[in-house]
PDB file of N, CA and C in Angstrom:
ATOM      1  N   UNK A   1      -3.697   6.837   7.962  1.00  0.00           N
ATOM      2  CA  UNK A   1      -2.580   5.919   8.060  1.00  0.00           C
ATOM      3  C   UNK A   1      -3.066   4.470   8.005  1.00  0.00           C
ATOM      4  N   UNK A   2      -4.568   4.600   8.564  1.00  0.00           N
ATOM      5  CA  UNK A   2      -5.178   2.861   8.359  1.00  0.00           C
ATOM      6  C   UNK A   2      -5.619   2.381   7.187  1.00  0.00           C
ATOM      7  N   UNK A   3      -5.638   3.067   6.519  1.00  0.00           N
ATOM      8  CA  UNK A   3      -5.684   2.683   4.711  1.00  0.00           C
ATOM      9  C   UNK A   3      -4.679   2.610   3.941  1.00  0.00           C
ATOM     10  N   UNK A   4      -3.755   3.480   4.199  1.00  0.00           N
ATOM     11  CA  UNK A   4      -2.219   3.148   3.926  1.00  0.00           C
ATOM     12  C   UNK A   4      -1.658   1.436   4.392  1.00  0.00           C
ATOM     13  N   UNK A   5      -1.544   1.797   5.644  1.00  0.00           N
ATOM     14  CA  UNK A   5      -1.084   0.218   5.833  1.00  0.00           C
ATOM     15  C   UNK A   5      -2.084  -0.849   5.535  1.00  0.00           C
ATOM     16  N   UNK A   6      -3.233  -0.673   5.272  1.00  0.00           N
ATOM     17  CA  UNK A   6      -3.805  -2.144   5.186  1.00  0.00           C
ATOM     18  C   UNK A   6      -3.862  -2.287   3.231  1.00  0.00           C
ATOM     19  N   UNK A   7      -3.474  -1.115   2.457  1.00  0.00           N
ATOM     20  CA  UNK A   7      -3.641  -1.579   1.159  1.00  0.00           C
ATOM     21  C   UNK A   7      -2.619  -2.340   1.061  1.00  0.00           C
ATOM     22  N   UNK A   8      -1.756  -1.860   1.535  1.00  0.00           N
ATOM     23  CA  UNK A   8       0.101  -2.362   0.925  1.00  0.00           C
ATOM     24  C   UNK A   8       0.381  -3.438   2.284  1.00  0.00           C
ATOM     25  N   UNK A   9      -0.308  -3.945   2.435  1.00  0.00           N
ATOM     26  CA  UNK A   9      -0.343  -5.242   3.339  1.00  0.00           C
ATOM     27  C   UNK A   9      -0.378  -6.672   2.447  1.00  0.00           C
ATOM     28  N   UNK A  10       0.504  -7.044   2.363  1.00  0.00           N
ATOM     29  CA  UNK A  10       0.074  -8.353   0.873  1.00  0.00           C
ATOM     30  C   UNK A  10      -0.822  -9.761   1.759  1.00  0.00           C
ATOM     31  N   UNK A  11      -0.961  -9.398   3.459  1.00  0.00           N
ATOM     32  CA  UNK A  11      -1.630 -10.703   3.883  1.00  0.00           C
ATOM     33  C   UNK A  11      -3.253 -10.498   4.103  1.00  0.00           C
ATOM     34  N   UNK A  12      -3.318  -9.425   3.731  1.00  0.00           N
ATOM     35  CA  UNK A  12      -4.817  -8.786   3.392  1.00  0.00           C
ATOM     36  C   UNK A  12      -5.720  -9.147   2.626  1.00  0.00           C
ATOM     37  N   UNK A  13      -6.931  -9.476   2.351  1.00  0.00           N
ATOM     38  CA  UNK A  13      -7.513 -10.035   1.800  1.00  0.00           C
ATOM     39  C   UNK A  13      -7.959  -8.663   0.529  1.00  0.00           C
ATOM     40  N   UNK A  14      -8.011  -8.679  -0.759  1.00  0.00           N
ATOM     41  CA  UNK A  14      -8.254  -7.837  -2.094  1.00  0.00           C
ATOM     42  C   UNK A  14      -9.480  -6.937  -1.687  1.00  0.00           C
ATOM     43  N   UNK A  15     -10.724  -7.876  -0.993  1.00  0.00           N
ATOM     44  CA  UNK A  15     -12.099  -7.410  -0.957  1.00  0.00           C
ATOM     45  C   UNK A  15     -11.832  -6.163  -0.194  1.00  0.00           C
ATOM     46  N   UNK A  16     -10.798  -6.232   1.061  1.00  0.00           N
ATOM     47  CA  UNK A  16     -11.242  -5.050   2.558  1.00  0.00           C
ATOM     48  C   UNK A  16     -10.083  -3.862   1.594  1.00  0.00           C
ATOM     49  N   UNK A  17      -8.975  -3.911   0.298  1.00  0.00           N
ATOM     50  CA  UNK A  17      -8.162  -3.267  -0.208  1.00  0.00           C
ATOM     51  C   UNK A  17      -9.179  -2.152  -0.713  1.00  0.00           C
ATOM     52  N   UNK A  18     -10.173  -2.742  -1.804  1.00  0.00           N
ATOM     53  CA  UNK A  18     -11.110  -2.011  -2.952  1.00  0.00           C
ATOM     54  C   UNK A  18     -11.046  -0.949  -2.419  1.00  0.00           C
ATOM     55  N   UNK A  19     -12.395  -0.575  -1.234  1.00  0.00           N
ATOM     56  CA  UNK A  19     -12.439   0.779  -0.920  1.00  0.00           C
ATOM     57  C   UNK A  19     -11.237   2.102  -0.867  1.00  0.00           C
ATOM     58  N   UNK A  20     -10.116   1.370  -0.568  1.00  0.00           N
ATOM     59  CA  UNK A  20      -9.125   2.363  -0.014  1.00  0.00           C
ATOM     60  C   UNK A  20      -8.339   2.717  -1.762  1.00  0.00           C
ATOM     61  N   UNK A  21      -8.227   1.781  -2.996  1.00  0.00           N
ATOM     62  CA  UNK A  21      -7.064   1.719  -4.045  1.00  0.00           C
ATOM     63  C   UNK A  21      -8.203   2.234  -4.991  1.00  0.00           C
ATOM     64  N   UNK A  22      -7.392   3.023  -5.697  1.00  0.00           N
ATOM     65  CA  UNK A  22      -7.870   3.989  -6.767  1.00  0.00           C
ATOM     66  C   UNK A  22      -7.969   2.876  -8.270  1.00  0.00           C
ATOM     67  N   UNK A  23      -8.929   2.565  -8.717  1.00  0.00           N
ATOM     68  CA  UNK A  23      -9.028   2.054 -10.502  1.00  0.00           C
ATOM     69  C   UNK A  23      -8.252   0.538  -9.492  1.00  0.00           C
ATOM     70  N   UNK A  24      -9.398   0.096  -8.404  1.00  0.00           N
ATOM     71  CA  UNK A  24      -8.889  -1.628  -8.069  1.00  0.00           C
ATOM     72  C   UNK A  24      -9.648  -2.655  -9.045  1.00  0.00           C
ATOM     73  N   UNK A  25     -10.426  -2.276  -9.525  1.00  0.00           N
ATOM     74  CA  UNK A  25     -10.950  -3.429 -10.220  1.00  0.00           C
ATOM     75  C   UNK A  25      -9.463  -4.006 -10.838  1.00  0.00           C
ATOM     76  N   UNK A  26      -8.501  -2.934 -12.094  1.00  0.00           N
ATOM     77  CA  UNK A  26      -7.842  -3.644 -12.761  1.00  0.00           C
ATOM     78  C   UNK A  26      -6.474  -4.116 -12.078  1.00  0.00           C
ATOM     79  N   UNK A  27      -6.735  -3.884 -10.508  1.00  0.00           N
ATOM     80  CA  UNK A  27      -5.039  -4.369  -9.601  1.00  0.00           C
ATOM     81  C   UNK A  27      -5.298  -5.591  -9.327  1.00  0.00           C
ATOM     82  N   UNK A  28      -6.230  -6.458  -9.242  1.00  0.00           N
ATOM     83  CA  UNK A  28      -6.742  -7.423  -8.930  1.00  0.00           C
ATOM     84  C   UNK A  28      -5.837  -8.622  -8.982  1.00  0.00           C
ATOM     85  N   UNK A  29      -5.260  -8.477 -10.316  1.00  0.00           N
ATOM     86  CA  UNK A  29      -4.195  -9.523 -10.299  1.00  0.00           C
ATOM     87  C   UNK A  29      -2.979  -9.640 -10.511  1.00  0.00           C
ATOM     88  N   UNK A  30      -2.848  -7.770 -10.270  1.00  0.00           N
ATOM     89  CA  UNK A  30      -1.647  -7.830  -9.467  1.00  0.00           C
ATOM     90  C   UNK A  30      -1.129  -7.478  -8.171  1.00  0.00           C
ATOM     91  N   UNK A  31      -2.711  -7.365  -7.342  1.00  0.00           N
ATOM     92  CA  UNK A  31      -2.571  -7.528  -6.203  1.00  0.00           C
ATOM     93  C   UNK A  31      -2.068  -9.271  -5.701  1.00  0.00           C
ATOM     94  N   UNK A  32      -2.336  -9.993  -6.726  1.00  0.00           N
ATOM     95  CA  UNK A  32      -2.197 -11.458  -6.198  1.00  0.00           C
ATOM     96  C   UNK A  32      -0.718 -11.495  -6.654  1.00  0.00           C
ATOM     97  N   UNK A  33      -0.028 -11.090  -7.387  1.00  0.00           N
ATOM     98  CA  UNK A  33       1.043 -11.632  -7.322  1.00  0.00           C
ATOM     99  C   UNK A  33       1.865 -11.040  -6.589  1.00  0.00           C
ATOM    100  N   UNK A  34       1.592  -9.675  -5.617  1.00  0.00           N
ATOM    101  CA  UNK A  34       2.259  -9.155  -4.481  1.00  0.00           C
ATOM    102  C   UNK A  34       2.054 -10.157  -3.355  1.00  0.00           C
ATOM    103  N   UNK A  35       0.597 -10.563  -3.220  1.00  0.00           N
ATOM    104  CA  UNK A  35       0.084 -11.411  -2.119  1.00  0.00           C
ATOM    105  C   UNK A  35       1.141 -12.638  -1.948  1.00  0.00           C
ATOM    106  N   UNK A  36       1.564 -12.912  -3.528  1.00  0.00           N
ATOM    107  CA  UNK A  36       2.287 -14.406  -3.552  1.00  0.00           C
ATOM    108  C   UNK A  36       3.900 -13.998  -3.439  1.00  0.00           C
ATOM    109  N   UNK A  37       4.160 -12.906  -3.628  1.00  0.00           N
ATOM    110  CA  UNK A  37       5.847 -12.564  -3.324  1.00  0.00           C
ATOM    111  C   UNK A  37       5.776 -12.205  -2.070  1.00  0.00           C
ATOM    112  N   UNK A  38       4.732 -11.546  -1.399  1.00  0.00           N
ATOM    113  CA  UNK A  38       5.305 -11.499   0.364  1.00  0.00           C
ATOM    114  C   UNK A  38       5.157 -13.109   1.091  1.00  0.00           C
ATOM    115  N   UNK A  39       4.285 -13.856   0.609  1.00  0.00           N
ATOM    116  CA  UNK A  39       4.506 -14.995   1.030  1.00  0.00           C
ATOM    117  C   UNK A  39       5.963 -15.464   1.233  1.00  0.00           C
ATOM    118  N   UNK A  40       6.693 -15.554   0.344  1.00  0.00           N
ATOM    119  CA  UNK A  40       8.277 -15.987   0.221  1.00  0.00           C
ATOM    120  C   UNK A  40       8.868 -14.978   1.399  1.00  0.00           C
ATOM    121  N   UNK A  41       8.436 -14.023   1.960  1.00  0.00           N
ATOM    122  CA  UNK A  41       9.547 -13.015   2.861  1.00  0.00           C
ATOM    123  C   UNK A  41       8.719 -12.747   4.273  1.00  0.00           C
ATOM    124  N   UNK A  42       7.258 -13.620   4.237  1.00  0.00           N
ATOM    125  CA  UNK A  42       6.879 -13.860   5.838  1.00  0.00           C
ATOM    126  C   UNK A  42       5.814 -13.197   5.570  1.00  0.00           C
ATOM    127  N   UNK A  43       5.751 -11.901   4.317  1.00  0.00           N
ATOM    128  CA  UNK A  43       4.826 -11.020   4.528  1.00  0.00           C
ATOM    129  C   UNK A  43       5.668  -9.809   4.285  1.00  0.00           C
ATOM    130  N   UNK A  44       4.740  -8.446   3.518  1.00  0.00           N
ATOM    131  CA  UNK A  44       4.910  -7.482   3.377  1.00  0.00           C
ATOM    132  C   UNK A  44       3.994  -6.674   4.030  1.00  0.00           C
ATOM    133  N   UNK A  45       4.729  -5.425   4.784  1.00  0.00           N
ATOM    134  CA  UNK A  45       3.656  -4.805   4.851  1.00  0.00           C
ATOM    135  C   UNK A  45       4.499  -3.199   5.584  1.00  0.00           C
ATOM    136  N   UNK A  46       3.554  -2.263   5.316  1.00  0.00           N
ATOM    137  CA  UNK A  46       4.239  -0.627   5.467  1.00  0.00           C
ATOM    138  C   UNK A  46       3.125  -0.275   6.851  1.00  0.00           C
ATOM    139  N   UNK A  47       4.132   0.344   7.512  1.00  0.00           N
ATOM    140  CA  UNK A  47       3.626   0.669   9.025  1.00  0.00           C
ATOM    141  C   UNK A  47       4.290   2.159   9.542  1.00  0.00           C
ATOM    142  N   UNK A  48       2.907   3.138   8.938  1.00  0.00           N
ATOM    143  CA  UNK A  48       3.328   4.341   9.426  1.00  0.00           C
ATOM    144  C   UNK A  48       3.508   5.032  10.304  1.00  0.00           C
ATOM    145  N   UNK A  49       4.291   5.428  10.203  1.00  0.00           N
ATOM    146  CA  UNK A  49       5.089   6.081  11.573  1.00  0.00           C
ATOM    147  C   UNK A  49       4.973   7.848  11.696  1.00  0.00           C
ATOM    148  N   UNK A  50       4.236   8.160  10.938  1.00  0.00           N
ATOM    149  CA  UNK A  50       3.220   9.705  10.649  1.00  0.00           C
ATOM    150  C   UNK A  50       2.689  10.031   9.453  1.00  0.00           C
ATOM    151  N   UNK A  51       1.941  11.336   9.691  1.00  0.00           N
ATOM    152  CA  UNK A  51       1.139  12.030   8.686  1.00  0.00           C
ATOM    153  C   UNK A  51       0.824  13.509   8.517  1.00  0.00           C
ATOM    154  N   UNK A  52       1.093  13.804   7.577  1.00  0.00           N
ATOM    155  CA  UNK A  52       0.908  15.482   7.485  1.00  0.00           C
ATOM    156  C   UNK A  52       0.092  15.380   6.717  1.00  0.00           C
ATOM    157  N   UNK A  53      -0.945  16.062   7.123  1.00  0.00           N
ATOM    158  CA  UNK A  53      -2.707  16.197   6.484  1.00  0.00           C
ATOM    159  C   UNK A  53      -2.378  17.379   5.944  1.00  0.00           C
ATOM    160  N   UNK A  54      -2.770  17.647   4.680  1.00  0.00           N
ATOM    161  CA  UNK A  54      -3.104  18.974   3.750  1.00  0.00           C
ATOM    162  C   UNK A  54      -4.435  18.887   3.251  1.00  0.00           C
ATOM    163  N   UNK A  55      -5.869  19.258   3.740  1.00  0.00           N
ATOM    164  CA  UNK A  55      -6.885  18.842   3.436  1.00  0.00           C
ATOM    165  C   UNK A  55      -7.337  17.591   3.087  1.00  0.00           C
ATOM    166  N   UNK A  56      -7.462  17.726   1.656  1.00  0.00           N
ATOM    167  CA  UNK A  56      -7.938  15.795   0.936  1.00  0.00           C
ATOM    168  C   UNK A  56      -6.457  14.875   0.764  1.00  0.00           C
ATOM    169  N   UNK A  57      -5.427  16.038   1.135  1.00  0.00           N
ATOM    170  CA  UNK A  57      -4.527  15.342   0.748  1.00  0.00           C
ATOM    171  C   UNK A  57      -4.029  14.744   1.990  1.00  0.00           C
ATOM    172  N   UNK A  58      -2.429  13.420   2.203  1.00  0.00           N
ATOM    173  CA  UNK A  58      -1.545  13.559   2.791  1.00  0.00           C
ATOM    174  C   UNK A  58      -0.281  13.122   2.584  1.00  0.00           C
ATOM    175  N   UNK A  59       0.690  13.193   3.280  1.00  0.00           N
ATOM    176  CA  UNK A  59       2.073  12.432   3.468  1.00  0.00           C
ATOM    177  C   UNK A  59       2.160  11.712   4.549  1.00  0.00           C
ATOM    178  N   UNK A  60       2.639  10.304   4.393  1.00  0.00           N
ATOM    179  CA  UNK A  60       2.488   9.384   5.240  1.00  0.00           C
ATOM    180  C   UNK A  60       4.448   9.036   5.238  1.00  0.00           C
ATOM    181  N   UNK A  61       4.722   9.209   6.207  1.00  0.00           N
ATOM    182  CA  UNK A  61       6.156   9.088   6.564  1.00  0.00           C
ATOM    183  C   UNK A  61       5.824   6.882   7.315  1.00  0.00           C
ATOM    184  N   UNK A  62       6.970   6.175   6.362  1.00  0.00           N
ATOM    185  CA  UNK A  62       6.224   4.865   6.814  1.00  0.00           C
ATOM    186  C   UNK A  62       7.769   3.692   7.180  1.00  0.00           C
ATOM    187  N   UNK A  63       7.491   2.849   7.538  1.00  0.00           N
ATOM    188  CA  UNK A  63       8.904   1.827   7.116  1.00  0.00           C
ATOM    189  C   UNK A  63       7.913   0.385   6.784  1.00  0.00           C
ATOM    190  N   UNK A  64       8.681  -0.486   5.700  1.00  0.00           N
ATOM    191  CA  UNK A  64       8.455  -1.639   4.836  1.00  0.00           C
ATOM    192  C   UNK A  64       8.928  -2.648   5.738  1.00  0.00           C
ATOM    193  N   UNK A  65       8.261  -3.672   6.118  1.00  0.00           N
ATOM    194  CA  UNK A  65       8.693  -4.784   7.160  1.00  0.00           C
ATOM    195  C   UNK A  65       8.397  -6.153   5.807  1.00  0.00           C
ATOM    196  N   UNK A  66       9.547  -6.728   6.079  1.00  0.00           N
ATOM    197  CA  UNK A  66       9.285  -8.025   5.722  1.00  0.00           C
ATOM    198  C   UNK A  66       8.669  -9.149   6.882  1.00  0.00           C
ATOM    199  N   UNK A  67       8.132  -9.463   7.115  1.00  0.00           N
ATOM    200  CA  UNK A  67       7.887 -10.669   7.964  1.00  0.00           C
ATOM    201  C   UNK A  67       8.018  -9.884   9.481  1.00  0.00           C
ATOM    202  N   UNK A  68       7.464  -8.903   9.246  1.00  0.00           N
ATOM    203  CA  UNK A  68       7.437  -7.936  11.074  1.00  0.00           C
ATOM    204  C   UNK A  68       8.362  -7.153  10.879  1.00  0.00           C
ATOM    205  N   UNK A  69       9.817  -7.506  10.569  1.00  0.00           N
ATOM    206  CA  UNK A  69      11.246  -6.919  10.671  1.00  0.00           C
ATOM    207  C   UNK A  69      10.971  -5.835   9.322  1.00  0.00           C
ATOM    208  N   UNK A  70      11.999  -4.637  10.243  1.00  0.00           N
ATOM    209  CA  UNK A  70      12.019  -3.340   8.980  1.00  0.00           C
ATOM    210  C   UNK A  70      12.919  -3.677   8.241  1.00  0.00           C
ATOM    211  N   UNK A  71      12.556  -3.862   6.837  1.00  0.00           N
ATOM    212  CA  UNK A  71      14.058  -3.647   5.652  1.00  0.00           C
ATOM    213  C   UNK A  71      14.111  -2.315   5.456  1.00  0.00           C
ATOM    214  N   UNK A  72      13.469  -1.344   5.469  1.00  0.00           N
ATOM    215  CA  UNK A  72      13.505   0.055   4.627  1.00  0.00           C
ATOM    216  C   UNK A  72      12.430   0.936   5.740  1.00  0.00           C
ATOM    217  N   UNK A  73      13.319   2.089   6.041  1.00  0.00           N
ATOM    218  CA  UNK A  73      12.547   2.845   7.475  1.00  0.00           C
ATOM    219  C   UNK A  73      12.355   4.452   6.606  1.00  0.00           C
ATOM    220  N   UNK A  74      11.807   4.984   6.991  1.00  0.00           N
ATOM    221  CA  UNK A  74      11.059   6.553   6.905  1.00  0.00           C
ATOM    222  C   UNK A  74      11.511   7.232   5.170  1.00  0.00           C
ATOM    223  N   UNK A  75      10.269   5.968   4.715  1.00  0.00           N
ATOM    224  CA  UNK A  75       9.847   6.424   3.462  1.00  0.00           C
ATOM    225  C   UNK A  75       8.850   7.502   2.966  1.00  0.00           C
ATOM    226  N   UNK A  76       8.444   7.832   2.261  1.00  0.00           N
ATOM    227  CA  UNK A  76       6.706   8.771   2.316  1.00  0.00           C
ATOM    228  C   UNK A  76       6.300   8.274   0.788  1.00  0.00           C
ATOM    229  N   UNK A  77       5.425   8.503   1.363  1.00  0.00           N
ATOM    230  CA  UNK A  77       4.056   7.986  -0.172  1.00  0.00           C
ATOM    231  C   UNK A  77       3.106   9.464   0.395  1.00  0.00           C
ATOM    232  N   UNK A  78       2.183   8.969  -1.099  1.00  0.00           N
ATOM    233  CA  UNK A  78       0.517  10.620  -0.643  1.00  0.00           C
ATOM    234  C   UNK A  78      -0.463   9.557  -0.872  1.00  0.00           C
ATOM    235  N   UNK A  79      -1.432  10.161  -0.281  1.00  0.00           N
ATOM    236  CA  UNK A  79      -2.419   9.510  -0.075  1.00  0.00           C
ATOM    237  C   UNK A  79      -3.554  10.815  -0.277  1.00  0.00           C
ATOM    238  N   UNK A  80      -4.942  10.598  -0.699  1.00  0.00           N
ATOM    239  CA  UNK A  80      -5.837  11.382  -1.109  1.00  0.00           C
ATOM    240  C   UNK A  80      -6.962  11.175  -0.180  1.00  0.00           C
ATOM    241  N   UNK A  81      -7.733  11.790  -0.316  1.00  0.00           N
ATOM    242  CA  UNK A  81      -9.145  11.585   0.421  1.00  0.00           C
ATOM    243  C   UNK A  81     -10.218  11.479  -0.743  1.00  0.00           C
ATOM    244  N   UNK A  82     -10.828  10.766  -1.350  1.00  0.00           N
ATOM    245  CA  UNK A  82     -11.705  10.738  -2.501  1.00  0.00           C
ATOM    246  C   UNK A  82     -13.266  10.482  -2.158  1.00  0.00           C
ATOM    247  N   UNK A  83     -13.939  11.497  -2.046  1.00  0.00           N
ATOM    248  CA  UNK A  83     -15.684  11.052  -1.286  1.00  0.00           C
ATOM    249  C   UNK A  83     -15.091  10.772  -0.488  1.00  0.00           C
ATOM    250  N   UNK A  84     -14.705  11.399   0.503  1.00  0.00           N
ATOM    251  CA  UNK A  84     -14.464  10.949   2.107  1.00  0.00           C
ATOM    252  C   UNK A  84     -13.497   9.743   2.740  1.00  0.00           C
ATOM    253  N   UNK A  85     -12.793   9.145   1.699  1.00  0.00           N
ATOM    254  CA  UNK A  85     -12.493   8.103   2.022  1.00  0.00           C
ATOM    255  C   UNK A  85     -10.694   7.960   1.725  1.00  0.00           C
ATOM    256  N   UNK A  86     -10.411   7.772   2.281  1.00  0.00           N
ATOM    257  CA  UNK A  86      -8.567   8.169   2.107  1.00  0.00           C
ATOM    258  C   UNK A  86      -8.104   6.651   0.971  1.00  0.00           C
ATOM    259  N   UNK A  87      -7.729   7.389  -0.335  1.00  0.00           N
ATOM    260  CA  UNK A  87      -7.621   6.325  -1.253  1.00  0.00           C
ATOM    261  C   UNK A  87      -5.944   6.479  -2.146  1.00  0.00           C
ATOM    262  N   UNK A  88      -5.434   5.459  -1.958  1.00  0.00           N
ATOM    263  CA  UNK A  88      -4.165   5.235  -2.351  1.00  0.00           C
ATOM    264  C   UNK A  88      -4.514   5.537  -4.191  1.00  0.00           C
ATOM    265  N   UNK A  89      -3.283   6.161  -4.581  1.00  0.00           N
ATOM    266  CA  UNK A  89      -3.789   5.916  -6.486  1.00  0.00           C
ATOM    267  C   UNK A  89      -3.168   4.774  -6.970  1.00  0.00           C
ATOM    268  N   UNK A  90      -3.826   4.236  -7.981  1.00  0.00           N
ATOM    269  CA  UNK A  90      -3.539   3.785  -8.708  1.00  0.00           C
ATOM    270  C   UNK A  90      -1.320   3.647  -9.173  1.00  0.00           C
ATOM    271  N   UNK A  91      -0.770   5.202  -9.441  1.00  0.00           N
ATOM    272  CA  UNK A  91       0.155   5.478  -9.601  1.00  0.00           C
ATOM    273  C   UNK A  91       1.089   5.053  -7.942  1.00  0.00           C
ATOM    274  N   UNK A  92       0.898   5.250  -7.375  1.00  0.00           N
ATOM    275  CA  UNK A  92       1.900   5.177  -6.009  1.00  0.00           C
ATOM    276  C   UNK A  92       1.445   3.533  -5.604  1.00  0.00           C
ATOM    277  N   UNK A  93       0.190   2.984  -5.851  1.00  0.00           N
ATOM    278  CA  UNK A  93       0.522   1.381  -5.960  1.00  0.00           C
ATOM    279  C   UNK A  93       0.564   0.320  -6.735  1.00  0.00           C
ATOM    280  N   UNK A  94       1.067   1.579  -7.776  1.00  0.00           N
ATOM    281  CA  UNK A  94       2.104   0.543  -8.763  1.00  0.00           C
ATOM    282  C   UNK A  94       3.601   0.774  -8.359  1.00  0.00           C
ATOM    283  N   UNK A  95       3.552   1.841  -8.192  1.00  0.00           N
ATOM    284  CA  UNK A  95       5.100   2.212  -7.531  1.00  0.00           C
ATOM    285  C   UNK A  95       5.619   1.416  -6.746  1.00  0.00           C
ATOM    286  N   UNK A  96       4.874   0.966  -5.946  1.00  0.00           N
ATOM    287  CA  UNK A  96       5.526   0.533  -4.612  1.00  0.00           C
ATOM    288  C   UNK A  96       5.872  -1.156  -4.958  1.00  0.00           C
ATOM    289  N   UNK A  97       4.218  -1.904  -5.969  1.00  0.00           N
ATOM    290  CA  UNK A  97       4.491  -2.856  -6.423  1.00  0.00           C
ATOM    291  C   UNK A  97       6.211  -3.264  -7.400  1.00  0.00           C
ATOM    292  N   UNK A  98       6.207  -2.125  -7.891  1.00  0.00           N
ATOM    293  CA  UNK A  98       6.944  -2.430  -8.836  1.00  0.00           C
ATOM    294  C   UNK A  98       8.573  -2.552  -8.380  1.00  0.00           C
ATOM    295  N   UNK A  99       8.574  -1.662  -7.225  1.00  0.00           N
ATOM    296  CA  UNK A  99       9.788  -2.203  -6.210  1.00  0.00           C
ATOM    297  C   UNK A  99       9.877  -2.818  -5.434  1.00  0.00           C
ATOM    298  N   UNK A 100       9.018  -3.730  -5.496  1.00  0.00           N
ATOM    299  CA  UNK A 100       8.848  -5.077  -4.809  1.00  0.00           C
ATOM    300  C   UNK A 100       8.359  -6.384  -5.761  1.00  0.00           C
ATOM    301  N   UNK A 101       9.349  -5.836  -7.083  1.00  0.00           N
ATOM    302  CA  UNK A 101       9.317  -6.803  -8.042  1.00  0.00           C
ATOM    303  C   UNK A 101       7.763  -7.276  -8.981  1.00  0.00           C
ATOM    304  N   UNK A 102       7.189  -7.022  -8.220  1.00  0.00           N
ATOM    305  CA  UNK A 102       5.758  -7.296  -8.830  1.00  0.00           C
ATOM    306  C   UNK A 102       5.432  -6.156  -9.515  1.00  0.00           C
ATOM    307  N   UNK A 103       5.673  -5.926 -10.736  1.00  0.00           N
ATOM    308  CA  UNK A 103       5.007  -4.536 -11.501  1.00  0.00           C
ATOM    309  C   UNK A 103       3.479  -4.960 -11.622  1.00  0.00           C
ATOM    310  N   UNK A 104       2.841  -3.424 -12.009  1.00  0.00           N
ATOM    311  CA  UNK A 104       1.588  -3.930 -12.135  1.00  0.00           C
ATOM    312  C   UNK A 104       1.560  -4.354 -13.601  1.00  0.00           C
ATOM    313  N   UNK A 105       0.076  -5.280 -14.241  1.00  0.00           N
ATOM    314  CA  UNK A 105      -0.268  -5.514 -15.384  1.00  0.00           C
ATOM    315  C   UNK A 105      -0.689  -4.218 -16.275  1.00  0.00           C
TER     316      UNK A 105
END
């Protein structure tokens, strides 16, 4: 759940994202223009509220806060375990970008 919320955190710095986002080299800049649309709303960021582990896999049950406050409550995304390390794909954070106006490049 701590890699979940800190990828899709837009006040996060790109460097502590890498490890956790699948193919980050090429999100790079469109991680910045998420960084620059939560600016305008206080901040974005997803704060899970559970997890159902299926081995490498999971489901993360979460709600979307603008600026602390929930706009959108008990969503789910998956999340993987890749070499040990629980890594968002590529596909689910473009998804999420892309409904938060920022598609990826």
């Amino acid at each position: 759940m701590d890699a979940w919320a800190l990828v899709f955190d837009s006040t996060v710095e790109f460097s502590e994202k890498v490890p956790h986002l699948e193919d980050a080299a090429s999100l790079e800049s469109s991680n910045a223009a998420y960084s620059a649309a939560g600016e305008g709303l206080g901040g974005i960021s997803l704060e899970p509220t559970a997890a159902e582990i299926n081995g490498d896999e999971a489901s993360i049950t979460y709600n979307v806060l603008f600026g602390g406050t929930a706009a959108y409550e008990d969503l789910t995304g998956e999340i993987q375990r890749v070499d040990g390390t629980w890594t968002v794909s590529r596909e689910a954070y473009c998804g999420f970008l892309a409904s938060a106006r920022t598609p990826c490049s």
